[in-house]
PDB file of N, CA and C in Angstrom:
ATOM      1  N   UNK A   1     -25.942   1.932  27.394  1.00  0.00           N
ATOM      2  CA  UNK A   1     -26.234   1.309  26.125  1.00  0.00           C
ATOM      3  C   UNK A   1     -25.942  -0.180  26.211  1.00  0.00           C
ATOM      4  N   UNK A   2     -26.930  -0.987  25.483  1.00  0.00           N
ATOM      5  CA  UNK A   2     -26.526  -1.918  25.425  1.00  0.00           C
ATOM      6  C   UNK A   2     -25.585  -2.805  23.921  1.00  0.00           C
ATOM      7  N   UNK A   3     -25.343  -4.126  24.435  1.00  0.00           N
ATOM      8  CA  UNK A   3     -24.697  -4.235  23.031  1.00  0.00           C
ATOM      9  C   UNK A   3     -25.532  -4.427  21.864  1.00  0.00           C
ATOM     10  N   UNK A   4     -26.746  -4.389  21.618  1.00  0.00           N
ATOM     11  CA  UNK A   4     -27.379  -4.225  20.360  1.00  0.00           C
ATOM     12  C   UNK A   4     -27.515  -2.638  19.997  1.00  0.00           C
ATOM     13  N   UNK A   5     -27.344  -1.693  21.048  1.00  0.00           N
ATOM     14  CA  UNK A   5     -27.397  -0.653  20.279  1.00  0.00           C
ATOM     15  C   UNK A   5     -26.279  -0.339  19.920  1.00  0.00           C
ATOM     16  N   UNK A   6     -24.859  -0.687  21.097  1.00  0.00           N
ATOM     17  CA  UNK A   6     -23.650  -0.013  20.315  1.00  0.00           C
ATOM     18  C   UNK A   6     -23.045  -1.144  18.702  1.00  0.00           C
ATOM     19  N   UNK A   7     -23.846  -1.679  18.547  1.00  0.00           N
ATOM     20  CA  UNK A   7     -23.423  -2.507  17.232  1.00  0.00           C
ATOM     21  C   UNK A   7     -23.551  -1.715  15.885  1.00  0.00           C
ATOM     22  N   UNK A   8     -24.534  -0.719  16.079  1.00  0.00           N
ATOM     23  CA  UNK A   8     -24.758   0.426  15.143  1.00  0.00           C
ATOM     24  C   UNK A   8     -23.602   1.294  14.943  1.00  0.00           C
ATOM     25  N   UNK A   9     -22.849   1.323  16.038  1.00  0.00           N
ATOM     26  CA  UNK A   9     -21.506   2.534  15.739  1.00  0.00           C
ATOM     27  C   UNK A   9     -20.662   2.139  15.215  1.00  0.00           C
ATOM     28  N   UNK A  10     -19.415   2.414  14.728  1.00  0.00           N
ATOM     29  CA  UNK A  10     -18.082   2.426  14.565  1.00  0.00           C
ATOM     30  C   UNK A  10     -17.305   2.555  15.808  1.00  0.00           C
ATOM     31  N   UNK A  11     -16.644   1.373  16.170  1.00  0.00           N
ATOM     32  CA  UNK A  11     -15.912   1.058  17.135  1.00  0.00           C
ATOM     33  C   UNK A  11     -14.519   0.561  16.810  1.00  0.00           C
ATOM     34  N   UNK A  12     -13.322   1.240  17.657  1.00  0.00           N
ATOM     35  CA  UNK A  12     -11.931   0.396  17.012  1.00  0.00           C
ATOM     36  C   UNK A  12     -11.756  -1.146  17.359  1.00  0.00           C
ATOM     37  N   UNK A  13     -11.728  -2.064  16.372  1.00  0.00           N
ATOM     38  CA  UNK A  13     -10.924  -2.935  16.525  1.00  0.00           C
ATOM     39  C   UNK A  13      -9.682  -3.572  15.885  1.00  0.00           C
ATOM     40  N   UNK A  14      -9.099  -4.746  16.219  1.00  0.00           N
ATOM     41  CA  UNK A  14      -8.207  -5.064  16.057  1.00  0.00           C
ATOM     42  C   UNK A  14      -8.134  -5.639  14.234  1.00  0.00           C
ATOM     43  N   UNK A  15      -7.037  -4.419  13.981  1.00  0.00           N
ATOM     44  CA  UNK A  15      -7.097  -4.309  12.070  1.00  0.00           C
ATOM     45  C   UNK A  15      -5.930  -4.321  11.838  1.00  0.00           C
ATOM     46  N   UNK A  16      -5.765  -3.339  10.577  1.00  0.00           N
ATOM     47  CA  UNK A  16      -4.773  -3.186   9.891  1.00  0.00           C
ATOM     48  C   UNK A  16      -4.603  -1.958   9.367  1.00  0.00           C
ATOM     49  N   UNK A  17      -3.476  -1.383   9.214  1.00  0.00           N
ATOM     50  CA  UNK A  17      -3.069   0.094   8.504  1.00  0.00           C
ATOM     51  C   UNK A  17      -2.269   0.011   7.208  1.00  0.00           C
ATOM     52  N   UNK A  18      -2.767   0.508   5.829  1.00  0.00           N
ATOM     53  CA  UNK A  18      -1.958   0.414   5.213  1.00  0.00           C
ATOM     54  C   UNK A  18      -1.631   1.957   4.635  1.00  0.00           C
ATOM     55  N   UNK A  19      -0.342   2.294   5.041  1.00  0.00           N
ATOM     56  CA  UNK A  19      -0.140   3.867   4.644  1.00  0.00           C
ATOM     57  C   UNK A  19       0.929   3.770   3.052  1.00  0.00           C
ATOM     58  N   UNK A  20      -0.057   4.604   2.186  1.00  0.00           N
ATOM     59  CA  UNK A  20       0.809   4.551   0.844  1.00  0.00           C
ATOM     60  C   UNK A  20       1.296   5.916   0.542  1.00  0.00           C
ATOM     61  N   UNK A  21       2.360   6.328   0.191  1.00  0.00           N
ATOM     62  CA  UNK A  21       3.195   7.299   0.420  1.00  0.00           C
ATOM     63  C   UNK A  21       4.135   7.209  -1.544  1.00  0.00           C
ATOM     64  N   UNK A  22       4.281   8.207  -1.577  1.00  0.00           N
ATOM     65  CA  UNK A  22       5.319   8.261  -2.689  1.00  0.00           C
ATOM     66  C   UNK A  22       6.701   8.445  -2.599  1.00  0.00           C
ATOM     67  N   UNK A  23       7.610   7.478  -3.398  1.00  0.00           N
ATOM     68  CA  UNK A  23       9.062   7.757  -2.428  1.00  0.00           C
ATOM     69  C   UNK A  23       9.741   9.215  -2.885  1.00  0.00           C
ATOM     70  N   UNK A  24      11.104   9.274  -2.338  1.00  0.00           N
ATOM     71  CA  UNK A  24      12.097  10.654  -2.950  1.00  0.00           C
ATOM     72  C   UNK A  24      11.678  10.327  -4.150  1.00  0.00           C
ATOM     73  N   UNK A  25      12.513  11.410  -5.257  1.00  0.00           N
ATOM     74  CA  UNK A  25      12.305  11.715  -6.213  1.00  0.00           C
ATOM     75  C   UNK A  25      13.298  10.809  -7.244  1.00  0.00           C
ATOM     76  N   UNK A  26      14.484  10.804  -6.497  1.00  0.00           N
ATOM     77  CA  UNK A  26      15.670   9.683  -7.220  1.00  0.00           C
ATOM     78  C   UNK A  26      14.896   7.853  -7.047  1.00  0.00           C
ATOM     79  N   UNK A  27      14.567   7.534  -6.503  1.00  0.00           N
ATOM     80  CA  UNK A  27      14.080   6.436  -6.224  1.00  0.00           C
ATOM     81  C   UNK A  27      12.867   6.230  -7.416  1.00  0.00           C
ATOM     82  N   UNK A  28      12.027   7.360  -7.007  1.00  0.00           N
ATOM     83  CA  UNK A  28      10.911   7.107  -8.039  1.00  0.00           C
ATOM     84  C   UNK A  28      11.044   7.462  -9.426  1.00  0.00           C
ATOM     85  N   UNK A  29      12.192   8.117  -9.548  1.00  0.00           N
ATOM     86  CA  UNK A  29      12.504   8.213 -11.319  1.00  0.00           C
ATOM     87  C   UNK A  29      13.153   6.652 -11.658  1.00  0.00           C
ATOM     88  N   UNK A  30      13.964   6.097 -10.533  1.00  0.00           N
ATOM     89  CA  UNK A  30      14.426   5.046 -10.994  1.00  0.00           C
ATOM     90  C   UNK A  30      13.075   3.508 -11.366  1.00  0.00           C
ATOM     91  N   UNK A  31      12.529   4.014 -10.211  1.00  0.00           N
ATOM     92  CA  UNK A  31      11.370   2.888 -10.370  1.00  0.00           C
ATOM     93  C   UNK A  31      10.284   2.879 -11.779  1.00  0.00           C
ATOM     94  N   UNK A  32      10.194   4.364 -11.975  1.00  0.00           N
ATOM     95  CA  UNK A  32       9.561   4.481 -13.077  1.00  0.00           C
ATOM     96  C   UNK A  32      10.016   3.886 -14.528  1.00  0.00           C
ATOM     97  N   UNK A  33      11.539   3.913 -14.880  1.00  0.00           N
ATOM     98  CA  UNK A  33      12.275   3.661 -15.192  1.00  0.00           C
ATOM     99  C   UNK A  33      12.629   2.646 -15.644  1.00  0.00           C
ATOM    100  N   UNK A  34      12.777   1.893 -14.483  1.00  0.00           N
ATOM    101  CA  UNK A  34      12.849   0.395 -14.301  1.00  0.00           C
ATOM    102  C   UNK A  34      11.234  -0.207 -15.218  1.00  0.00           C
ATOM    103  N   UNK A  35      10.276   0.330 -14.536  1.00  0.00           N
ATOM    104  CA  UNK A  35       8.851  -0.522 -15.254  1.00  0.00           C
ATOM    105  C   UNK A  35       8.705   0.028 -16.459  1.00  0.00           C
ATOM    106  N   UNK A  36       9.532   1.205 -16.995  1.00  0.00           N
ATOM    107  CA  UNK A  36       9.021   1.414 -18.512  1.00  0.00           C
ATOM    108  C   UNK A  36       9.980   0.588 -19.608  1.00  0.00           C
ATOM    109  N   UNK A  37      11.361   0.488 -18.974  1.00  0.00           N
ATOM    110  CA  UNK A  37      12.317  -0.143 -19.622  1.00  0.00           C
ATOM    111  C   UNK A  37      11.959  -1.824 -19.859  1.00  0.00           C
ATOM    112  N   UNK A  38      11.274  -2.161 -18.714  1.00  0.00           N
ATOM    113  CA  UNK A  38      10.711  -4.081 -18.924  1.00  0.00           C
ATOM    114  C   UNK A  38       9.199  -3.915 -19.548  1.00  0.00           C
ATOM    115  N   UNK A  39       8.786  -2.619 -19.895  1.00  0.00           N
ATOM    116  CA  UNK A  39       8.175  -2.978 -20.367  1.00  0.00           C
ATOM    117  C   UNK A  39       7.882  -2.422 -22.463  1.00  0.00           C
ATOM    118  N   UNK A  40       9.432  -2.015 -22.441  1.00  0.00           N
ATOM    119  CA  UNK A  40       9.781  -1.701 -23.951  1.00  0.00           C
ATOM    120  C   UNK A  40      10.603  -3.050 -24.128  1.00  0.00           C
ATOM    121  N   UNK A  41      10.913  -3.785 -23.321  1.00  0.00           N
ATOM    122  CA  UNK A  41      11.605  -4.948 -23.236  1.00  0.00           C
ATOM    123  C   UNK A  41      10.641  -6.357 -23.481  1.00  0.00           C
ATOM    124  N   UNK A  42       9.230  -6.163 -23.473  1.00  0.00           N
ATOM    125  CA  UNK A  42       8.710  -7.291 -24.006  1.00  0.00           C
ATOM    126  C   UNK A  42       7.943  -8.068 -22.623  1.00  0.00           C
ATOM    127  N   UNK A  43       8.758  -7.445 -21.158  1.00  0.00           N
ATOM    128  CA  UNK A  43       8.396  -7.827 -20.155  1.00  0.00           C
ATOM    129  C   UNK A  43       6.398  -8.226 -20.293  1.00  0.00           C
ATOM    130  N   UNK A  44       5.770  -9.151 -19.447  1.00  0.00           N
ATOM    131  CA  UNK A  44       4.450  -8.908 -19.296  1.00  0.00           C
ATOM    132  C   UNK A  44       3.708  -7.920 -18.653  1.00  0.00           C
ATOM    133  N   UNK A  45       2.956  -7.154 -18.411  1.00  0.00           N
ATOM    134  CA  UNK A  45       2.362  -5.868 -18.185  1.00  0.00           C
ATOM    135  C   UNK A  45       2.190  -6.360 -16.697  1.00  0.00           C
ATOM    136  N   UNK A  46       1.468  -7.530 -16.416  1.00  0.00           N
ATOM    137  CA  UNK A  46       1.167  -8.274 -15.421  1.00  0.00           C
ATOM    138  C   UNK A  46       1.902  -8.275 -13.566  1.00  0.00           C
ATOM    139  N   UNK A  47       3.232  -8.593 -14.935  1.00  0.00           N
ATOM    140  CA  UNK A  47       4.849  -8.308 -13.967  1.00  0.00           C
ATOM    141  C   UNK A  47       5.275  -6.939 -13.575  1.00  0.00           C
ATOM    142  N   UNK A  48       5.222  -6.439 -14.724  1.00  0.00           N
ATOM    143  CA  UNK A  48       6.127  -5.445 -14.484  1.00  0.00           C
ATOM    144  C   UNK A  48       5.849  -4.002 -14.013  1.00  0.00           C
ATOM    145  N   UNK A  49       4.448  -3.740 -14.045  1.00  0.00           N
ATOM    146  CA  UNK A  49       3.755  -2.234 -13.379  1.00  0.00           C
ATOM    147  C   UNK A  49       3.735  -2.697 -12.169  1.00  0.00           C
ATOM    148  N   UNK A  50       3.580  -4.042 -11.217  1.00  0.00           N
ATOM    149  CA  UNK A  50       3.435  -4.492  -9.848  1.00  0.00           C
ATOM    150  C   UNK A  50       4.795  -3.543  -9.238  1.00  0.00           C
ATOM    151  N   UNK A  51       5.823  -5.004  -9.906  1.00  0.00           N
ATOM    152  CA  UNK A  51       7.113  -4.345  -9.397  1.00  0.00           C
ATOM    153  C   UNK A  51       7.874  -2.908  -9.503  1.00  0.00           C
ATOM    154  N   UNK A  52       7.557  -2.125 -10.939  1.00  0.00           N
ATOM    155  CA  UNK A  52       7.419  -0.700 -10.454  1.00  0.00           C
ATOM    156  C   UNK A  52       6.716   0.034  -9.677  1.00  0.00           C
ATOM    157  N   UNK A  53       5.433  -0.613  -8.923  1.00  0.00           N
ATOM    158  CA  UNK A  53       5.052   0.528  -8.528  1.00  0.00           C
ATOM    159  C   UNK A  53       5.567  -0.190  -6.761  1.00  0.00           C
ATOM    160  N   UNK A  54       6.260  -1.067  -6.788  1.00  0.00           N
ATOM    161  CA  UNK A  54       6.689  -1.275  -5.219  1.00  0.00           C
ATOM    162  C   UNK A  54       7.973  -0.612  -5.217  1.00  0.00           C
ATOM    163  N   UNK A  55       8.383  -0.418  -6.153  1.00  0.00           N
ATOM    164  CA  UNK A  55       9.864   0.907  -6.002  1.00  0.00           C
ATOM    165  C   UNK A  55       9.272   2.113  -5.795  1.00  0.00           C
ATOM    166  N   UNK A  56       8.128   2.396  -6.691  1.00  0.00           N
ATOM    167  CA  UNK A  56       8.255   3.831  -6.762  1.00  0.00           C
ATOM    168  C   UNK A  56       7.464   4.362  -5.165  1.00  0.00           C
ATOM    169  N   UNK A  57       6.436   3.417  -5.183  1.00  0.00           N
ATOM    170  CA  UNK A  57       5.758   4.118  -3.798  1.00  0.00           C
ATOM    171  C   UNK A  57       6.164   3.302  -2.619  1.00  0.00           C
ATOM    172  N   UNK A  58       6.231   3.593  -1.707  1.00  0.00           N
ATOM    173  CA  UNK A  58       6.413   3.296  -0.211  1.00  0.00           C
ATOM    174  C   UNK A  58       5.015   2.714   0.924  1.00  0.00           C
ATOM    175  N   UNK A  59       5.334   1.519   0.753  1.00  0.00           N
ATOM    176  CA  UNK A  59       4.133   1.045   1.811  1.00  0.00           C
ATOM    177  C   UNK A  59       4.327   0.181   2.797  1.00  0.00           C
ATOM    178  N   UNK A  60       3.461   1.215   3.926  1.00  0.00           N
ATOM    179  CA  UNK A  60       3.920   0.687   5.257  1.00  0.00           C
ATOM    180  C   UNK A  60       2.761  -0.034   5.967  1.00  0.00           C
ATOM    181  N   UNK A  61       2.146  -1.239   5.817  1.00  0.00           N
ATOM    182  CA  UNK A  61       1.530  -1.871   6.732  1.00  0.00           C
ATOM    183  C   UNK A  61       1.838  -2.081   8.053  1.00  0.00           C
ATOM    184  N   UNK A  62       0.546  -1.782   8.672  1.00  0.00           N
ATOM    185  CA  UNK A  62       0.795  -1.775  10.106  1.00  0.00           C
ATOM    186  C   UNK A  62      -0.222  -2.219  11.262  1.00  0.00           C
ATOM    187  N   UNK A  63      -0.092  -3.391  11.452  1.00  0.00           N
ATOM    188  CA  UNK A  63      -1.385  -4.279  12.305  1.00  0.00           C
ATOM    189  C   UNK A  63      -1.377  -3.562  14.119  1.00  0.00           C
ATOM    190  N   UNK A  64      -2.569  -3.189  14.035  1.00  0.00           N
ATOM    191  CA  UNK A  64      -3.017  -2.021  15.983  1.00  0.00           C
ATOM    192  C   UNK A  64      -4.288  -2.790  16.098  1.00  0.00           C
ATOM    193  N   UNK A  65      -4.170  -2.380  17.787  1.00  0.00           N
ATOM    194  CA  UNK A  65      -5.105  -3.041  18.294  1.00  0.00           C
ATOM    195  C   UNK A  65      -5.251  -2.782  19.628  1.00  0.00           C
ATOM    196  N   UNK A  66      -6.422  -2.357  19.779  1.00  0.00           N
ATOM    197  CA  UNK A  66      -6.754  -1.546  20.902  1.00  0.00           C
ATOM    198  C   UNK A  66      -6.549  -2.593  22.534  1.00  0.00           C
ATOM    199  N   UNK A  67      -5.626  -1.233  22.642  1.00  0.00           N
ATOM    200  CA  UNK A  67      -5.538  -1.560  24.672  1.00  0.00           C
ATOM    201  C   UNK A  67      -6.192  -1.679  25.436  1.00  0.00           C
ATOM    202  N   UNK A  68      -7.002  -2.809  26.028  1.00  0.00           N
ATOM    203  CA  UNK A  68      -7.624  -2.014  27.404  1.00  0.00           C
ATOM    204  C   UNK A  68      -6.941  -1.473  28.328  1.00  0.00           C
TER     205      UNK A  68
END
């Protein structure tokens, strides 16, 4: 094959992984918690669902890239 035909496929290259995961259960009651309380508090909506939801869920970025 040449390279105009393999341009048609899906081939690995050099990216990024982002794995989103939900944390324990104590963590994520607290996080929940945390963003409902700033936001009976007057907090901006803007602010404060971001930063709850970086407590409550777990994210692991992860930059690969193929070996020759």
């Amino acid at each position: 094959m040449n390279r105009a035909q393999l341009e048609g496929f899906m081939v690995p290259r050099v990216g990024v992984t982002v794995d989103i995961h939900p944390r324990d259960l104590p963590i994520a009651l607290i996080g929940t918690a945390g963003g409902a309380l700033a936001l009976w508090a007057d907090a901006p909506a803007e602010i404060a669902v971001p930063v709850a939801l970086l407590i409550v869920l777990d994210l692991r970025i992860r930059r690969w890239s193929r070996r020759a």
